[in-house]
C-alpha atoms as a PDB file:
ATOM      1  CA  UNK A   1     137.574  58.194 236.028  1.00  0.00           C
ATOM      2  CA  UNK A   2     137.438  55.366 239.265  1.00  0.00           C
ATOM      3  CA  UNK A   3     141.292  55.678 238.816  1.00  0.00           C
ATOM      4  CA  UNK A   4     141.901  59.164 238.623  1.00  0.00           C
ATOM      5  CA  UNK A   5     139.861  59.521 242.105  1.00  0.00           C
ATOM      6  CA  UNK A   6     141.296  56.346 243.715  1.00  0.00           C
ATOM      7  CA  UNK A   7     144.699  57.880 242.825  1.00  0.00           C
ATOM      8  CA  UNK A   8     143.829  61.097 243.985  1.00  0.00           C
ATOM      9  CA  UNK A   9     142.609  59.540 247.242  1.00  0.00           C
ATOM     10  CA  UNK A  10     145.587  57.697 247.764  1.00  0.00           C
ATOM     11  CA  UNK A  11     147.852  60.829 247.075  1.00  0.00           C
ATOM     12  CA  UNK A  12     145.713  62.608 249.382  1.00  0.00           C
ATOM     13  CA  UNK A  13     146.609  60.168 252.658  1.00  0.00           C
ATOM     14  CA  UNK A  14     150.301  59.832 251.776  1.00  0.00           C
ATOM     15  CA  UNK A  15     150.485  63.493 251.970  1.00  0.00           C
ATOM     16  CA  UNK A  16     148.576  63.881 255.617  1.00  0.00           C
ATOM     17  CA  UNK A  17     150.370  60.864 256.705  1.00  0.00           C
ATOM     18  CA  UNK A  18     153.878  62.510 256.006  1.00  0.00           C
ATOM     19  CA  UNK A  19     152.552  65.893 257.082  1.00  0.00           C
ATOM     20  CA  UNK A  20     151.540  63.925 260.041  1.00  0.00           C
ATOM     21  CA  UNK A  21     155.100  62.093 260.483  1.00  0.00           C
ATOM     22  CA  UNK A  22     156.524  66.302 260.038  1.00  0.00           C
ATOM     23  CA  UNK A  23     153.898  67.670 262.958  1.00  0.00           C
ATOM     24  CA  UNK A  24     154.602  64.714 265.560  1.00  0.00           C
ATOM     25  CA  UNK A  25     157.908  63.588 264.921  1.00  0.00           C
ATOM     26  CA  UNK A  26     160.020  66.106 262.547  1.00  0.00           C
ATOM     27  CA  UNK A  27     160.367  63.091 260.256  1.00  0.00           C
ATOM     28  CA  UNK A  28     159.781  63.991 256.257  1.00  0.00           C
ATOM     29  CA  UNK A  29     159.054  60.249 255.333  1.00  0.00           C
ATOM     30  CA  UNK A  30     158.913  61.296 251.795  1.00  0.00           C
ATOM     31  CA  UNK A  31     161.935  63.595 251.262  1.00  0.00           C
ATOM     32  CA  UNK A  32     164.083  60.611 253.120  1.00  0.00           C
ATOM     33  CA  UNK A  33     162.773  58.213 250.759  1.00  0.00           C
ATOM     34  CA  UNK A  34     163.220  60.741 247.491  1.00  0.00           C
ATOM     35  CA  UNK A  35     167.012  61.866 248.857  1.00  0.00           C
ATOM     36  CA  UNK A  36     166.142  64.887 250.790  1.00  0.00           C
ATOM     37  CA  UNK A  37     163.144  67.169 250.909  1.00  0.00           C
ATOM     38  CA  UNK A  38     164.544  69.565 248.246  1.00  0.00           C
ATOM     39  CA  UNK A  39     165.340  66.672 245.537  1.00  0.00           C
ATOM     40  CA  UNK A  40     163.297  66.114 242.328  1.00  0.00           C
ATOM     41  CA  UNK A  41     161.492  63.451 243.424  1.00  0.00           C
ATOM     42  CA  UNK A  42     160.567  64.391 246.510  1.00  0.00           C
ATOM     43  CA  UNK A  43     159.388  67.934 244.892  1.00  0.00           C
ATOM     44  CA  UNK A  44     157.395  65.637 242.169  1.00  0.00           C
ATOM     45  CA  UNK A  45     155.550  63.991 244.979  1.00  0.00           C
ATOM     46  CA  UNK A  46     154.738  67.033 246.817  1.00  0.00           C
ATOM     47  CA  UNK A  47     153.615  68.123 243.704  1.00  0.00           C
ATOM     48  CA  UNK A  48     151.160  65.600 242.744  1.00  0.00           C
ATOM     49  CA  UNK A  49     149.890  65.329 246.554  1.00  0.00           C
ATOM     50  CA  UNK A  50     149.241  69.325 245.557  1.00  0.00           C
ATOM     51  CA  UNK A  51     147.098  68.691 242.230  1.00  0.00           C
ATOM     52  CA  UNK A  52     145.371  65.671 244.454  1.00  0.00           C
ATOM     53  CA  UNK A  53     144.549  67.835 247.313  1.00  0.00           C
ATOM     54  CA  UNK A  54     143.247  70.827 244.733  1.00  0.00           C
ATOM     55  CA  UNK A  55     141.339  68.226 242.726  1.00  0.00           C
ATOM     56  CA  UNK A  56     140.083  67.193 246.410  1.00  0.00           C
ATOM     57  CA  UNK A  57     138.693  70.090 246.843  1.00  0.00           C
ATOM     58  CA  UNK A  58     136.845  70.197 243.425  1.00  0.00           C
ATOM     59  CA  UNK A  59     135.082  66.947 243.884  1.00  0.00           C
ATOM     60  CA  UNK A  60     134.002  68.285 247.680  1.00  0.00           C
ATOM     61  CA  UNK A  61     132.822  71.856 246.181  1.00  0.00           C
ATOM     62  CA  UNK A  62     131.366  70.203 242.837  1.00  0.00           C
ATOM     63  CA  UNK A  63     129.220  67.494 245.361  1.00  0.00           C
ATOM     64  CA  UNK A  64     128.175  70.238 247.763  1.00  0.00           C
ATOM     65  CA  UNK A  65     127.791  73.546 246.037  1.00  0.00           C
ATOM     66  CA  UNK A  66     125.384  72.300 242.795  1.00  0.00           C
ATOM     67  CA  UNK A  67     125.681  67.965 242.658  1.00  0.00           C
ATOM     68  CA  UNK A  68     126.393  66.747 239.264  1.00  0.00           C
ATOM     69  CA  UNK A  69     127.313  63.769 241.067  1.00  0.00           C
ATOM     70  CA  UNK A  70     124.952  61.517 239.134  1.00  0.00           C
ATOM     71  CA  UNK A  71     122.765  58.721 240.100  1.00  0.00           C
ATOM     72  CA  UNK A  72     125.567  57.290 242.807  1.00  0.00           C
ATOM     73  CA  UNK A  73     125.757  60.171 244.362  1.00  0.00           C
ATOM     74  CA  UNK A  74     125.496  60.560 248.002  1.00  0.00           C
ATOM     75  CA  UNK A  75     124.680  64.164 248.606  1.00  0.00           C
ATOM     76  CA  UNK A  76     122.125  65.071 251.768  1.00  0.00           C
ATOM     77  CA  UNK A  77     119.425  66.463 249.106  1.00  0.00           C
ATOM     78  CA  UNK A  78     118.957  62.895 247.547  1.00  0.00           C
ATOM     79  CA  UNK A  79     118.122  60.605 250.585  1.00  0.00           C
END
């Protein structure tokens, strides 16, 4: 499970770093290195940053909203 959320982490800042790269600059880091933004591999990495960003957004809601966390968890209600 450590590398199902360290890959989901590291999904997670390769997609705000290109979104970041598109908002400053224009510049779609990922489509250029996948052959263009509409190309299959480009479109698979957009799509995993997708699950990782939707299974961010599980482990935030499951950690705040009723922690199941267990014993290493760092929720406010445990200090």
């Amino acid at each position: 499970m450590k590398a199902v959320r360290f890959i989901a982490k590291l999904l997670m800042v390769i997609g705000a770093l290109n979104w970041g790269l598109v908002g400053f600059f224009g510049y779609d880091l990922v489509g250029d290195i996948f052959g263009g933004m509409h190309s299959a591999g480009a479109r698979v990495i957009f799509a995993l940053v997708g699950l990782a960003g939707l299974y961010g957004i599980v482990m935030l809601c499951k950690c705040c909203c009723g922690c199941s966390c267990g014993p290493n968890c760092n929720c406010h209600h445990k200090k």
